[in-house]
C-alpha atoms as a PDB file:
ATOM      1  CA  UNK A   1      97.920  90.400 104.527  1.00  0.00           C
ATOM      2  CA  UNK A   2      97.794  87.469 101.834  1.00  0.00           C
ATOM      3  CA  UNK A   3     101.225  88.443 100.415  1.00  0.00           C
ATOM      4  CA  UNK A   4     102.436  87.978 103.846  1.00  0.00           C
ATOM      5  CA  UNK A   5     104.747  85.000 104.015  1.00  0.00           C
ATOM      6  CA  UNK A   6     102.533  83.329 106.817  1.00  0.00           C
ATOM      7  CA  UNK A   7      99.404  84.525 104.766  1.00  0.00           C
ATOM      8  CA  UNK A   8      95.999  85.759 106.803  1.00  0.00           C
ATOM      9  CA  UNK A   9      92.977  83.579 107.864  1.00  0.00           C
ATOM     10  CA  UNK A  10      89.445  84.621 106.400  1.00  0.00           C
ATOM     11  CA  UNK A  11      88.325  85.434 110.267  1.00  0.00           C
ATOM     12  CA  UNK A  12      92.009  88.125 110.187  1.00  0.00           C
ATOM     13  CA  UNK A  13      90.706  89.644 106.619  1.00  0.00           C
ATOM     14  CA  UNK A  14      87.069  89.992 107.998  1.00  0.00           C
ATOM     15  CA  UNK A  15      88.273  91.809 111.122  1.00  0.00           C
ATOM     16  CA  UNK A  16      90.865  94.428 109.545  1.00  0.00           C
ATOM     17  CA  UNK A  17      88.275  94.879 106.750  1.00  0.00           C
ATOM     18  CA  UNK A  18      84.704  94.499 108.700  1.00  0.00           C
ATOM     19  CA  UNK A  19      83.372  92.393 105.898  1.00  0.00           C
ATOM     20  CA  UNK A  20      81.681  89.157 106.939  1.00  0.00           C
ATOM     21  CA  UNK A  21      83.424  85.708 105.928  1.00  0.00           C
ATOM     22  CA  UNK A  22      81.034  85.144 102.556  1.00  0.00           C
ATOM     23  CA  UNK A  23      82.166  88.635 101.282  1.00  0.00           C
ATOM     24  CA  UNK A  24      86.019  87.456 101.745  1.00  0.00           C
ATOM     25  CA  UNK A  25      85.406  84.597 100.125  1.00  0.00           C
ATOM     26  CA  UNK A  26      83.746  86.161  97.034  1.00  0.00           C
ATOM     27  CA  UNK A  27      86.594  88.976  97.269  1.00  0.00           C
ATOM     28  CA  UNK A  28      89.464  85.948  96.745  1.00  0.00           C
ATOM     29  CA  UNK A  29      87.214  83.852  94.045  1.00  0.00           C
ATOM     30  CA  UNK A  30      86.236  87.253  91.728  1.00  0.00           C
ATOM     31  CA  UNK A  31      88.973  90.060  92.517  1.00  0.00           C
ATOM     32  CA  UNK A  32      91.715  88.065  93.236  1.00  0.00           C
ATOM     33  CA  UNK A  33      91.699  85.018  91.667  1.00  0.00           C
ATOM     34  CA  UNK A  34      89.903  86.272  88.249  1.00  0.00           C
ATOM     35  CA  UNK A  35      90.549  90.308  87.980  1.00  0.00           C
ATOM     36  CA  UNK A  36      93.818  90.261  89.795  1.00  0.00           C
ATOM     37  CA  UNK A  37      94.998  87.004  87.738  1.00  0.00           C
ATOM     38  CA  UNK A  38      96.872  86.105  91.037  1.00  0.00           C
ATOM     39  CA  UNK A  39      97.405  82.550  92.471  1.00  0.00           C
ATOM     40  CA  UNK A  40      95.680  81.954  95.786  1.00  0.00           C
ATOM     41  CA  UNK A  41      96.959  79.059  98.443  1.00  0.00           C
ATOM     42  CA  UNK A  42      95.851  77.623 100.705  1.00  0.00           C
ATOM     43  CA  UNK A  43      97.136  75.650 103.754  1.00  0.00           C
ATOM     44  CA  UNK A  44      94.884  73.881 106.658  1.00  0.00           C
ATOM     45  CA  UNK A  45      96.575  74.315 109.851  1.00  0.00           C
ATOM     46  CA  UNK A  46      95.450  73.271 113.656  1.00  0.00           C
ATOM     47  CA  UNK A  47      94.617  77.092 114.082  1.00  0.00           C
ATOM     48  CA  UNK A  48      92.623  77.026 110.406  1.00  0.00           C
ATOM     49  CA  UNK A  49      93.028  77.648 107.006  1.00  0.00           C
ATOM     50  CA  UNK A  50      95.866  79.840 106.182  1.00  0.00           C
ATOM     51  CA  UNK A  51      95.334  81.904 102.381  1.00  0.00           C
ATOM     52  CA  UNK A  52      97.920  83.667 100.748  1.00  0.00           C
ATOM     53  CA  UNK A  53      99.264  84.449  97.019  1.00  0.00           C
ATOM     54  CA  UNK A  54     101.621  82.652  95.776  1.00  0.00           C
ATOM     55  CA  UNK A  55     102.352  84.156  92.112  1.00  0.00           C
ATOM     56  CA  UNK A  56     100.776  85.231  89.450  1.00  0.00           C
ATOM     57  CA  UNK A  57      99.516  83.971  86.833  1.00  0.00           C
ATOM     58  CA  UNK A  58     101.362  84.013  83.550  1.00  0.00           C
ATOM     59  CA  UNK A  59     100.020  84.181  79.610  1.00  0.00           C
ATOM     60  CA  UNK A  60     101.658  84.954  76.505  1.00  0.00           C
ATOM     61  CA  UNK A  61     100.888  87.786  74.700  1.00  0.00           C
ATOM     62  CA  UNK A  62      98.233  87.641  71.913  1.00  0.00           C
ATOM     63  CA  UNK A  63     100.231  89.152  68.457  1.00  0.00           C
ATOM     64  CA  UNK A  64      98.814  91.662  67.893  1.00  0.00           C
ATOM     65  CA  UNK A  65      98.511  93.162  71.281  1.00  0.00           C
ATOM     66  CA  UNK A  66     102.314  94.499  70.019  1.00  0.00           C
ATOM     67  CA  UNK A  67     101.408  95.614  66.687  1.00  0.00           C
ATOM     68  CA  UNK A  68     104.155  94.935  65.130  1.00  0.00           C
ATOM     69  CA  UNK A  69     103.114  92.392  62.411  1.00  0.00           C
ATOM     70  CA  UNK A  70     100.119  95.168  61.174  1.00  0.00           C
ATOM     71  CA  UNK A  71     103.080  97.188  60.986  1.00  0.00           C
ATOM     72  CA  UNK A  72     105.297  95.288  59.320  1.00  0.00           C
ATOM     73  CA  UNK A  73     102.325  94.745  56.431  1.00  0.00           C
ATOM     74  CA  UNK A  74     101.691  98.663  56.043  1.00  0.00           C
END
């Protein structure tokens, strides 16, 4: 539903899911904003506010998550 290009409303996610609206709320601000990593938008409209993901977020590798330079040494 939020990678839907017109996105979902927080009443939408609490009906398909049967979660009230606090428990969508913490589900965008821990999973998907801070486990996921992914960009969350938002968009008031006259019918309300419209969420959806945008993109992710991006970080460079650390070096030595590739290994290579303890390699390199050995």
């Amino acid at each position: 539903m939020l990678r839907a290009r017109g996105g979902a409303t927080i009443a939408a996610i609490a009906r398909a899911t049967g979660w009230q609206p606090h428990s969508v709320r913490g589900f965008f601000a821990g999973v998907v904003k801070k486990k996921l990593g992914l960009t969350l938008e938002s968009e008031k409209t006259k019918s309300g506010r419209i969420y959806r993901i945008v993109r992710a977020k991006t970080s460079a590798p650390s070096p030595s998550a590739s290994g290579t330079a303890e390699q390199a040494d050995s």
